[in-house]
Structures are given as structure tokens and as C-alpha cells.
C-alpha atoms as a PDB file:
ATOM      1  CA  UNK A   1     -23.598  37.575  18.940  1.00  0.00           C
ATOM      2  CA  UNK A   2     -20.352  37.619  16.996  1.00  0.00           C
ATOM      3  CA  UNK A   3     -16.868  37.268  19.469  1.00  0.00           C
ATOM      4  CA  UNK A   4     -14.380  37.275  16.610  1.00  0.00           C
ATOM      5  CA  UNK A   5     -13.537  39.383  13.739  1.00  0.00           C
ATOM      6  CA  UNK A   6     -12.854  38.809  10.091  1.00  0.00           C
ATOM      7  CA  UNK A   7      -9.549  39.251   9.049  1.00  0.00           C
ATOM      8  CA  UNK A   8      -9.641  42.270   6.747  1.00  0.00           C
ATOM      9  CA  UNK A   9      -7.244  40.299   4.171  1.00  0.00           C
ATOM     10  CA  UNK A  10      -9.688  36.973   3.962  1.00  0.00           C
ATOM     11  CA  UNK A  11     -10.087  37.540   0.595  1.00  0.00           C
ATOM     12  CA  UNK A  12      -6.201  36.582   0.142  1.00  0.00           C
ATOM     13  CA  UNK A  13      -5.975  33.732   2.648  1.00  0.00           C
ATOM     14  CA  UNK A  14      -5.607  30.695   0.719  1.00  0.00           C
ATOM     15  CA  UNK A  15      -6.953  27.669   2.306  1.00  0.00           C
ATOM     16  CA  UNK A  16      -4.382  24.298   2.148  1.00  0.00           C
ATOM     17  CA  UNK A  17      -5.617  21.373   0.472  1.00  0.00           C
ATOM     18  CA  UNK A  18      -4.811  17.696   0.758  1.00  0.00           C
ATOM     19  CA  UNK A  19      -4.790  14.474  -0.819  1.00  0.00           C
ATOM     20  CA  UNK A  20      -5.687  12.133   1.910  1.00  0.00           C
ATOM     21  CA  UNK A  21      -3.966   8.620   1.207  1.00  0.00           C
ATOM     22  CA  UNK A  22      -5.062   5.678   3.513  1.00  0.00           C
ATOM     23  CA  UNK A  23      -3.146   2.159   3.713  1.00  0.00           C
ATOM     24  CA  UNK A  24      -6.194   0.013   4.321  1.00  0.00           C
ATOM     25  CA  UNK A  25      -4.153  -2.843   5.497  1.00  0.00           C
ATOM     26  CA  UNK A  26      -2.338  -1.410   7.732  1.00  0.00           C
ATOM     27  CA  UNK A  27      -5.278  -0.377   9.460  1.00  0.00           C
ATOM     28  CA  UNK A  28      -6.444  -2.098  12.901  1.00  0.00           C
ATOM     29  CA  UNK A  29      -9.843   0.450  12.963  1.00  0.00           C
ATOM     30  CA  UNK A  30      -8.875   2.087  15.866  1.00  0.00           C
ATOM     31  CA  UNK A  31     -11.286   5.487  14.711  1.00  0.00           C
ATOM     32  CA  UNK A  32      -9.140   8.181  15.765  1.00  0.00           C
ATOM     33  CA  UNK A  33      -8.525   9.644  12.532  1.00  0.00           C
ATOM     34  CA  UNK A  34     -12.238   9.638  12.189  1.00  0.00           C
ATOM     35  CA  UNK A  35     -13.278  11.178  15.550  1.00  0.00           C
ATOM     36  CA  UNK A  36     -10.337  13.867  15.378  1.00  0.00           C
ATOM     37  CA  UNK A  37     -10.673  15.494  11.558  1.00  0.00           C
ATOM     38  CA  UNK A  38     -11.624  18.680  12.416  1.00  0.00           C
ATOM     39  CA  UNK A  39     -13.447  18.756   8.762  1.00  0.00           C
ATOM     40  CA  UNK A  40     -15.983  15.303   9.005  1.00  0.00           C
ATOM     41  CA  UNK A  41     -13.567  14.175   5.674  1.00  0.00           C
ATOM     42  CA  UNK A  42     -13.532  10.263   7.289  1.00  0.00           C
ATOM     43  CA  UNK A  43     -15.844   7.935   8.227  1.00  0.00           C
ATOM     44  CA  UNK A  44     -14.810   4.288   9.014  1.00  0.00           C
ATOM     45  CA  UNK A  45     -16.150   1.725   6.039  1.00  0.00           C
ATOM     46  CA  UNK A  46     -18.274  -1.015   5.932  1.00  0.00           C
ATOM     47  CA  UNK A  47     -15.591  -3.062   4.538  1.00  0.00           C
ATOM     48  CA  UNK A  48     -13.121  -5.069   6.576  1.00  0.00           C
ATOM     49  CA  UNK A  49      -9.388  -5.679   5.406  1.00  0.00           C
ATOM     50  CA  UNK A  50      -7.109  -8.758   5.990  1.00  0.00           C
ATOM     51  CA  UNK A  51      -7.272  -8.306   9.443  1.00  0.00           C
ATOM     52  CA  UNK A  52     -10.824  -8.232  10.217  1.00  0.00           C
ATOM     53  CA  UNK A  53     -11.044  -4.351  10.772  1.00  0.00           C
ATOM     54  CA  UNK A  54     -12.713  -1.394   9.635  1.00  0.00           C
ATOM     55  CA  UNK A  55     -10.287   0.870   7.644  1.00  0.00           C
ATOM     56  CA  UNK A  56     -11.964   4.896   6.985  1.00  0.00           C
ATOM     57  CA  UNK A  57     -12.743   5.911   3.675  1.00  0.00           C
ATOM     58  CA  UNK A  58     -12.471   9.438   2.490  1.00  0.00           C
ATOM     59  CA  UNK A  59     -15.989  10.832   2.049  1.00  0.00           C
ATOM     60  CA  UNK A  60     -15.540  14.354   1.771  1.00  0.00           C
ATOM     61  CA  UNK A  61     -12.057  14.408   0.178  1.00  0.00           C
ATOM     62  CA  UNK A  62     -12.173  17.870  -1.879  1.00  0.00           C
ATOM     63  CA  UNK A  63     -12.830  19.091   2.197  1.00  0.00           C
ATOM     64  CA  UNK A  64      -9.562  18.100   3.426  1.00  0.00           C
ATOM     65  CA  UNK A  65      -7.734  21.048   4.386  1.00  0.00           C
ATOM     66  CA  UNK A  66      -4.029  19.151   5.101  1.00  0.00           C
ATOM     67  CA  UNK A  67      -3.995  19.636   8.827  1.00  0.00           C
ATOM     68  CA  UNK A  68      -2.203  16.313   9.205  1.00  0.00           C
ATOM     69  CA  UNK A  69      -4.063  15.394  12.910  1.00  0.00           C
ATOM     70  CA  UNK A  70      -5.097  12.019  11.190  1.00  0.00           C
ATOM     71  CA  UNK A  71      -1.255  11.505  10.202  1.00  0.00           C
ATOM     72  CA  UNK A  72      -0.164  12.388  13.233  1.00  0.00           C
ATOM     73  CA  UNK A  73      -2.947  10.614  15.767  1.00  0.00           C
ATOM     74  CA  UNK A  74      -2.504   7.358  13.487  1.00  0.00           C
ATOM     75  CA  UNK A  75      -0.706   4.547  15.543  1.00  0.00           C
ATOM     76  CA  UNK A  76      -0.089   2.498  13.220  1.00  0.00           C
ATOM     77  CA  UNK A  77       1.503   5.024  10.346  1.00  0.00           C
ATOM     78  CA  UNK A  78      -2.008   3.780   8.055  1.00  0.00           C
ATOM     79  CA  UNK A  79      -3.297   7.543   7.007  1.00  0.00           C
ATOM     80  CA  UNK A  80      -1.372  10.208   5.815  1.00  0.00           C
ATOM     81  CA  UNK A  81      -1.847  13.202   3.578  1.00  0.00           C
ATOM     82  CA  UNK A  82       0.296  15.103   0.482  1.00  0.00           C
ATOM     83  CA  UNK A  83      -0.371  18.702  -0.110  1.00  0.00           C
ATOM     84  CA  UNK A  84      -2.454  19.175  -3.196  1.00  0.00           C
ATOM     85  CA  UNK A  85       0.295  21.534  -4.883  1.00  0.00           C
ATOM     86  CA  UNK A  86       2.841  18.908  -4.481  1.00  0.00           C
ATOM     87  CA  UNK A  87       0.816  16.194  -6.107  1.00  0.00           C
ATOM     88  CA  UNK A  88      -0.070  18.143  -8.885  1.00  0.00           C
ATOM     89  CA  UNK A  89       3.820  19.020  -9.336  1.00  0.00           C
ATOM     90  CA  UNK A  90       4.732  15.056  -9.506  1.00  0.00           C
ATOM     91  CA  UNK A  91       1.783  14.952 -12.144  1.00  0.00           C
ATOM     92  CA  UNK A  92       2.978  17.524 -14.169  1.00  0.00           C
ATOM     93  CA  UNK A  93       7.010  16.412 -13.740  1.00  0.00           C
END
């Protein structure tokens, strides 16, 4: 059983994309980007950094859909993402 509807313009929704950019060192492993990505994108790595923690690595990146909650939930600033268009415009410049 179905509650919602389709939009009749889906066809013409784009969705956002991101490039997800982590600062491993900054890190302390803390997991909330991880738990809170409301795509599965992160999963924290087997590697530790200088500090002894677990930074998360980007395994579904192309899934990223620029929502920012890992940018935003981040206590120590260590995760943050670019829109896709604007990357490819610095690229391109």
C-alpha cells in the first residue's frame, strides 16, 4: 500500500549532487556523519590518522545528494561538501 504520490513533474526534478571532501586529520571519529547520511555515502575507515582515530571514507560518492547533514553534524568542521556544478565551474575556469 502506497501513502504518497508521485509528483506529476518527476521527470524534471533534478536531483543535487555533491563532492564530499573530508579533512582526515581533523577528524577525532566521532561517527556522526556516518550514522546521519541519509544516503549510506560514509562508512568510518580502517585507517587511523595522527591522532589515533578513525576518519570516514566516501564509499558511495557518485550517491551523495549535497544535503550537507554531515557538514553540519560535524564538530569538529572535518567533512564538508561542494555542489557538483560548482566544482565543475572552478575546473572549467
Amino acid at each position: 500500500m502506497k501513502y504518497w504520490r508521485t509528483p506529476l513533474d518527476i521527470d524534471k526534478i533534478k536531483i543535487p549532487r555533491g563532492e564530499l571532501h573530508i579533512i582526515k586529520e581533523r577528524c577525532k571519529g566521532c561517527g556522526f556523519c556516518v550514522e546521519y547520511c541519509p544516503k549510506g555515502v560514509l562508512k568510518l575507515s580502517d585507517e587511523f590518522n595522527s591522532k589515533g582515530y578513525h576518519p570516514p571514507v566516501a564509499i558511495k560518492p557518485d550517491e551523495c545528494v549535497n544535503c550537507d547533514l554531515c557538514e553540519m553534524l560535524c564538530p569538529d568542521f572535518a567533512i564538508y561538501c561542494l555542489r557538483a556544478e560548482d566544482v565543475e565551474k572552478e575546473v572549467t575556469s
